[in-house]
C-alpha atoms as a PDB file:
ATOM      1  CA  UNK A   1     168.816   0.699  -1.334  1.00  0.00           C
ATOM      2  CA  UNK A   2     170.095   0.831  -4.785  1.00  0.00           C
ATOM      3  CA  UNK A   3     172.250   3.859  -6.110  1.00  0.00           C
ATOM      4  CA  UNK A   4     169.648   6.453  -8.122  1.00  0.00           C
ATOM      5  CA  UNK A   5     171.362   7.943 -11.088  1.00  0.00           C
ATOM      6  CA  UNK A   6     171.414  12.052 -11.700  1.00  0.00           C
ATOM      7  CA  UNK A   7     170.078  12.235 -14.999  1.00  0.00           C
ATOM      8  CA  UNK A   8     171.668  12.658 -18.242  1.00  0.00           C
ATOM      9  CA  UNK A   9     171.857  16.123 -20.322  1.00  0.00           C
ATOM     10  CA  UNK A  10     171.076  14.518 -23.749  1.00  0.00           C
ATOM     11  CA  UNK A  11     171.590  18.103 -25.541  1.00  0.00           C
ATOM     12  CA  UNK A  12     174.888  18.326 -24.662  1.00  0.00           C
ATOM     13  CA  UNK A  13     176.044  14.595 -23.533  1.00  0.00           C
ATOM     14  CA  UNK A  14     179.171  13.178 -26.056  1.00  0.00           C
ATOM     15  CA  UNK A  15     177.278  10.749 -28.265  1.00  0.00           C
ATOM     16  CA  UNK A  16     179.110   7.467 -27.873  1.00  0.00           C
ATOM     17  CA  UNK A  17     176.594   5.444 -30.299  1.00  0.00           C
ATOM     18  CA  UNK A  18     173.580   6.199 -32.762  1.00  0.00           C
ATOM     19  CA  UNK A  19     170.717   3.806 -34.094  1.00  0.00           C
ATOM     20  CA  UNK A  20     169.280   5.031 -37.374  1.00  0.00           C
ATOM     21  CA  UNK A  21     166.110   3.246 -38.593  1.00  0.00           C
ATOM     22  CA  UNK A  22     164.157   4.622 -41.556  1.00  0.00           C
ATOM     23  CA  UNK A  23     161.034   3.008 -42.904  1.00  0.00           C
ATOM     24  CA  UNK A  24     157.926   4.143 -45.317  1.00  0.00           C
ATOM     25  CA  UNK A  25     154.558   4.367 -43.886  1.00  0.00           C
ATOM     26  CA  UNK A  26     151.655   4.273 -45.850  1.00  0.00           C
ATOM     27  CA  UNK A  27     150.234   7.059 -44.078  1.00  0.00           C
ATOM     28  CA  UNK A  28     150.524  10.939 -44.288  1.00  0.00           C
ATOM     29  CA  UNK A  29     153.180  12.638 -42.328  1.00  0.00           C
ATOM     30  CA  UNK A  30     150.257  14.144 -40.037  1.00  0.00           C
ATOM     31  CA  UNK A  31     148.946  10.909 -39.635  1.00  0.00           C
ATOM     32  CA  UNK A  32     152.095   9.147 -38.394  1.00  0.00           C
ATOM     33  CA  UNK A  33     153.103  12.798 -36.186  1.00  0.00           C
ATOM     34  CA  UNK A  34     150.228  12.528 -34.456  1.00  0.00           C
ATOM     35  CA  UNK A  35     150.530   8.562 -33.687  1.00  0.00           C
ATOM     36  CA  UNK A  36     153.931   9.551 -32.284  1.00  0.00           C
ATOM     37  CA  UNK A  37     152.543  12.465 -30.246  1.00  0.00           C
ATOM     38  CA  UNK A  38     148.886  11.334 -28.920  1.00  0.00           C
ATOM     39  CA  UNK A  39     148.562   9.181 -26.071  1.00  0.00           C
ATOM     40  CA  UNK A  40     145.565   7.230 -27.127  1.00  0.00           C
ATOM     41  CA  UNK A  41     147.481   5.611 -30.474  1.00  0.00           C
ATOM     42  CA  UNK A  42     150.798   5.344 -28.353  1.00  0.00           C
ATOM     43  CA  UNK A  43     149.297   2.611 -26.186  1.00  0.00           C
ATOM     44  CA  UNK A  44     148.395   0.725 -29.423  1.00  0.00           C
ATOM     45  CA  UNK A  45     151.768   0.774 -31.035  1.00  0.00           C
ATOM     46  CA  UNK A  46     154.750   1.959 -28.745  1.00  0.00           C
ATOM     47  CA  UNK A  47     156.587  -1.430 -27.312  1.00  0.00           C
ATOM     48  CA  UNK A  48     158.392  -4.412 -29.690  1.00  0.00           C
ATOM     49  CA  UNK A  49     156.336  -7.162 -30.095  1.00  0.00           C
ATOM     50  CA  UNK A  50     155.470  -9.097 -26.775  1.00  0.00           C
ATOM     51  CA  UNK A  51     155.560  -5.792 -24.483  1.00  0.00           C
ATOM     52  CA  UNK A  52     153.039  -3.127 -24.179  1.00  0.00           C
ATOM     53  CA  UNK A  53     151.783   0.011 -23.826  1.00  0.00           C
ATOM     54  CA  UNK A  54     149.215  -0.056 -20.719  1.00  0.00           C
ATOM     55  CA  UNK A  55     149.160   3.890 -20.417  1.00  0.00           C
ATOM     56  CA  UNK A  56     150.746   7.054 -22.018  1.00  0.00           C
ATOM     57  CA  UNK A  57     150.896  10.464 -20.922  1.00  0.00           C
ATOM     58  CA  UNK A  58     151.984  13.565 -23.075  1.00  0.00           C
ATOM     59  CA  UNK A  59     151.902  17.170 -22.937  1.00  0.00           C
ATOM     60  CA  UNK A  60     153.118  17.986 -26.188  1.00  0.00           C
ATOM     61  CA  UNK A  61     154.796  21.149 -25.977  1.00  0.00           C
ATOM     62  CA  UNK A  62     158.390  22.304 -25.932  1.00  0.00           C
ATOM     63  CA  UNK A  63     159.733  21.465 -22.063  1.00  0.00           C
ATOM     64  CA  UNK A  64     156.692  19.230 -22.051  1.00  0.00           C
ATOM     65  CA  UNK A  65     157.195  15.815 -20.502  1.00  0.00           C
ATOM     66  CA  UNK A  66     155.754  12.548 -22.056  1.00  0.00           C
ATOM     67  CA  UNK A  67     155.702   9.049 -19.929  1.00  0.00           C
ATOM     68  CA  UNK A  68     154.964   5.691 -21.853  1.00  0.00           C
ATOM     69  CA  UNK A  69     154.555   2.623 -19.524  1.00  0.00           C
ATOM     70  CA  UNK A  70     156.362  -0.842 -20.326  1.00  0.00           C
ATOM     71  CA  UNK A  71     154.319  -3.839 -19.396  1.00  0.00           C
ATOM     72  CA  UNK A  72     156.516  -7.029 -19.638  1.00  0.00           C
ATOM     73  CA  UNK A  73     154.754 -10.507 -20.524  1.00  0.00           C
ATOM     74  CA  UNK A  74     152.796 -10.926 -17.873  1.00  0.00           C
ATOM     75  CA  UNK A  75     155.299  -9.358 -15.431  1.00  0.00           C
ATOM     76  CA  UNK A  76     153.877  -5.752 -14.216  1.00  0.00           C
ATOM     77  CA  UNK A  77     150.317  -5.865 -12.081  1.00  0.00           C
ATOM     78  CA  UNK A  78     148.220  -2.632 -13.604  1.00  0.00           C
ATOM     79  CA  UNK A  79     148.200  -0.807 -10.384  1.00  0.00           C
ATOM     80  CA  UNK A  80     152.275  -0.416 -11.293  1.00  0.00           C
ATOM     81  CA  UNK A  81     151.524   0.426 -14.649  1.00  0.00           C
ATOM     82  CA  UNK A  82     154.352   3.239 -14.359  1.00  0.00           C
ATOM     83  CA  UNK A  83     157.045   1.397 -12.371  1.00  0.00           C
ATOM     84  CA  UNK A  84     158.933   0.838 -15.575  1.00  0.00           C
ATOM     85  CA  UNK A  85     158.436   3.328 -17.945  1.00  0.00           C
ATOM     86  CA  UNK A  86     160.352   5.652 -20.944  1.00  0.00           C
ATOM     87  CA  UNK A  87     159.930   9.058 -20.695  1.00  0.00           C
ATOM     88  CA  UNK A  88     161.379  12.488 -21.392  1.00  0.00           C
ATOM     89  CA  UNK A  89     161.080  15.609 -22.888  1.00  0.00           C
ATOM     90  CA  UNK A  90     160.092  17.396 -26.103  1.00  0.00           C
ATOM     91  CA  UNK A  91     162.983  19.530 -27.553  1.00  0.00           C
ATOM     92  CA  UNK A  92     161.714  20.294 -30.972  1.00  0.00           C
ATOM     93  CA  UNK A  93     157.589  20.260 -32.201  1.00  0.00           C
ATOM     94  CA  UNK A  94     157.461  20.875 -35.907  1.00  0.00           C
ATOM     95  CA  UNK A  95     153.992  19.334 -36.853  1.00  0.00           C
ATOM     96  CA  UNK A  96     154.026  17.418 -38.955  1.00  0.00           C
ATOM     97  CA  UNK A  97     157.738  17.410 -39.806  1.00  0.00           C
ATOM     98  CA  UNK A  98     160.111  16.667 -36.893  1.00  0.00           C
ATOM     99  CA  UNK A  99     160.221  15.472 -33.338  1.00  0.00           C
ATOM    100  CA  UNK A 100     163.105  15.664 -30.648  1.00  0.00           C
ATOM    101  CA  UNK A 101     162.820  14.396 -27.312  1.00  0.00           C
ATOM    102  CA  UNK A 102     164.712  12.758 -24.565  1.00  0.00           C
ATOM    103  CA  UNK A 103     164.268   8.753 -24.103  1.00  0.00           C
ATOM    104  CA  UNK A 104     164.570   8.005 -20.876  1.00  0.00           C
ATOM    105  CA  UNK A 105     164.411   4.313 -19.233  1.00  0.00           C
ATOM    106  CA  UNK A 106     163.122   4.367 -16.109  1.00  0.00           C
ATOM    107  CA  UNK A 107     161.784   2.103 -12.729  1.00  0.00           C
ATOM    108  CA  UNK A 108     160.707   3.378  -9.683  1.00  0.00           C
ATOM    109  CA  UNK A 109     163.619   1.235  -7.495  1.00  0.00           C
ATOM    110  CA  UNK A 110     166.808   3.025  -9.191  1.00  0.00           C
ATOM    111  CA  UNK A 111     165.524   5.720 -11.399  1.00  0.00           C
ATOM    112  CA  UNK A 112     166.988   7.257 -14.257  1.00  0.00           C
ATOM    113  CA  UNK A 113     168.696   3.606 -15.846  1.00  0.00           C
ATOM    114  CA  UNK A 114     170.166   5.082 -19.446  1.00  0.00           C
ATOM    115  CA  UNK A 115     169.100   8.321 -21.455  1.00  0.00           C
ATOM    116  CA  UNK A 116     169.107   8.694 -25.206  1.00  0.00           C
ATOM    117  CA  UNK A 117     167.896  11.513 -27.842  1.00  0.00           C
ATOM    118  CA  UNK A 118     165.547  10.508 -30.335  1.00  0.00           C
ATOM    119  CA  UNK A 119     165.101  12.930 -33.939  1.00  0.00           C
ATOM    120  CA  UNK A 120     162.444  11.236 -35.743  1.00  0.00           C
ATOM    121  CA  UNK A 121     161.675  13.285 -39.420  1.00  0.00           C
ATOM    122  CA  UNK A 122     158.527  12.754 -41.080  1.00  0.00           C
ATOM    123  CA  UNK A 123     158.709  13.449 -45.164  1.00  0.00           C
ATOM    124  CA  UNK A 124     155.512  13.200 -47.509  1.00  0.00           C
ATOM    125  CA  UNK A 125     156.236  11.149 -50.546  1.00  0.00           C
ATOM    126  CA  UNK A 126     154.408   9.424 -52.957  1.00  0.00           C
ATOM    127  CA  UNK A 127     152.150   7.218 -50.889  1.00  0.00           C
ATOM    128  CA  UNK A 128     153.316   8.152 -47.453  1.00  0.00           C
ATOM    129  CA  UNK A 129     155.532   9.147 -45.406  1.00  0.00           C
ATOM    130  CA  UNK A 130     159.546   8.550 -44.769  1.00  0.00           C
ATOM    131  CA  UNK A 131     160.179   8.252 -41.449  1.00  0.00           C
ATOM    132  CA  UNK A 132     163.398   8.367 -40.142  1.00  0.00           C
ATOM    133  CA  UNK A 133     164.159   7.569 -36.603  1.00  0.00           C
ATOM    134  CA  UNK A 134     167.745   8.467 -35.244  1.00  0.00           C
ATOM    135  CA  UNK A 135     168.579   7.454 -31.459  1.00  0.00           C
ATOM    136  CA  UNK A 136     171.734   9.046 -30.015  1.00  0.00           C
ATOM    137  CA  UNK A 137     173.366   6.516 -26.896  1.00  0.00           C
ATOM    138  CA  UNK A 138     175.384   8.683 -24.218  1.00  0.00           C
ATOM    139  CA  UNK A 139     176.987   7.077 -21.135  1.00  0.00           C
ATOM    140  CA  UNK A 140     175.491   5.098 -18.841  1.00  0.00           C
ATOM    141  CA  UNK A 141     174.923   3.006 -22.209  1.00  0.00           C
ATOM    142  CA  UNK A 142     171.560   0.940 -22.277  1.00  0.00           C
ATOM    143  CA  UNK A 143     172.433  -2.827 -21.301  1.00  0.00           C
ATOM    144  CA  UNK A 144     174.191  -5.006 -23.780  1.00  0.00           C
ATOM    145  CA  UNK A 145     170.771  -7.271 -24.332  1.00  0.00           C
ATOM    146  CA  UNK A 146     168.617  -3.735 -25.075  1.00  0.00           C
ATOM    147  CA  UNK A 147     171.585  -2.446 -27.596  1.00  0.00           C
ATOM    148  CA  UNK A 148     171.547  -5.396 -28.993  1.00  0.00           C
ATOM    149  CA  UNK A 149     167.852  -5.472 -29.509  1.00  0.00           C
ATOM    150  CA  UNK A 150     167.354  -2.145 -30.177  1.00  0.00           C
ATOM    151  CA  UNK A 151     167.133  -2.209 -33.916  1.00  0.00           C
ATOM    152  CA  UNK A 152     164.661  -4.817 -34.026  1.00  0.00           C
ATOM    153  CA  UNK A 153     162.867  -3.487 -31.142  1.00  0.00           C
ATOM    154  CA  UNK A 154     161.854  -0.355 -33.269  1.00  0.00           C
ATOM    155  CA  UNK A 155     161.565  -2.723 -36.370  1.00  0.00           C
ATOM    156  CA  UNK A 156     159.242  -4.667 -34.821  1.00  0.00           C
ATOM    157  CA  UNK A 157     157.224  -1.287 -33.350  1.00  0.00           C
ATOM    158  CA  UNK A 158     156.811   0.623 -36.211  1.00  0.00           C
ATOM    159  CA  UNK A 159     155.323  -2.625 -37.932  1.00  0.00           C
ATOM    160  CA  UNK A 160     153.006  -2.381 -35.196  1.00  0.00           C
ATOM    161  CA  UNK A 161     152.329   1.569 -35.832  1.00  0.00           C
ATOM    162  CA  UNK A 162     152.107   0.568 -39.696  1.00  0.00           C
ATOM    163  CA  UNK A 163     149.260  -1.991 -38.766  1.00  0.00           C
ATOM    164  CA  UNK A 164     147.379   1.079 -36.797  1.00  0.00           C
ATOM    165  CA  UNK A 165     147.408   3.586 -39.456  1.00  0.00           C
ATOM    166  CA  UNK A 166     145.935   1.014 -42.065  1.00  0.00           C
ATOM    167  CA  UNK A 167     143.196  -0.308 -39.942  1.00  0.00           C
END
């Protein structure tokens, strides 16, 4: 049986790397908080392209936990629909300002695979919102082909969560 990892203290872990993505949305800062925050629009947007978001589960409170399932192309049967999954925990709740939580990768064979923090700021301006997304990396580091991904990955899902808040 694989090695399970303990996991990762993300308040206090050395940051060894940090993604910083920051995009306008054509949406108010409420808007795009709550997309970020209610399960329901999560499933529609969370995942790069190719990948979704079968199920979502949040209770939105500080210490609150949040669990976003990764379907693969074709790869996960929907009875497993949480044996790969991010989750975590919320840190900060400033509606509709700021977000802090955990990011945690996870399957069911080894657990706990790599933890990050993500700080995502919501600002009104005129016509929208700026988002800024800032991902702290901590040891275990993510794989080499999700690093190197990573930027696009969120590229590619918030043009997603742009396409949901202008339908």
């Amino acid at each position: 049986m694989p090695e399970t990892r303990a996991a990762v203290d993300v308040r206090s872990a050395t940051v060894v790397k940090q993604l910083v993505i920051q995009r306008t949305i054509t949406s108010s800062p409420e808007r795009v908080f709550d997309a970020f925050t209610d399960p329901d629009q999560l499933t529609k947007w969370w995942w790069p392209a190719g990948f979704a978001c079968p199920a979502a589960e949040v209770d939105l409170r500080i210490g609150g936990k949040y669990r976003l399932a990764m379907e693969w192309p074709g790869s996960i049967p929907a009875e497993a629909q949480f044996s790969h999954y991010m989750g975590g925990e919320y840190y900060e709740i400033d509606r509709p300002h700021r977000l802090v939580m955990s990011g945690r990768a996870v399957n069911d064979e080894q657990g706990e695979l790599f933890a990050t923090l993500i700080e995502v700021t919501f600002e009104a301006r005129e016509g929208g919102t700026a988002l800024t997304m800032r991902q702290s990396y901590f040891e275990p580091m993510p794989p080499a082909e999700a690093m190197a991904g990573a930027e696009q990955g969120w590229s590619e899902q918030l043009d997603k969560l742009e396409r949901l808040l202008t339908d």
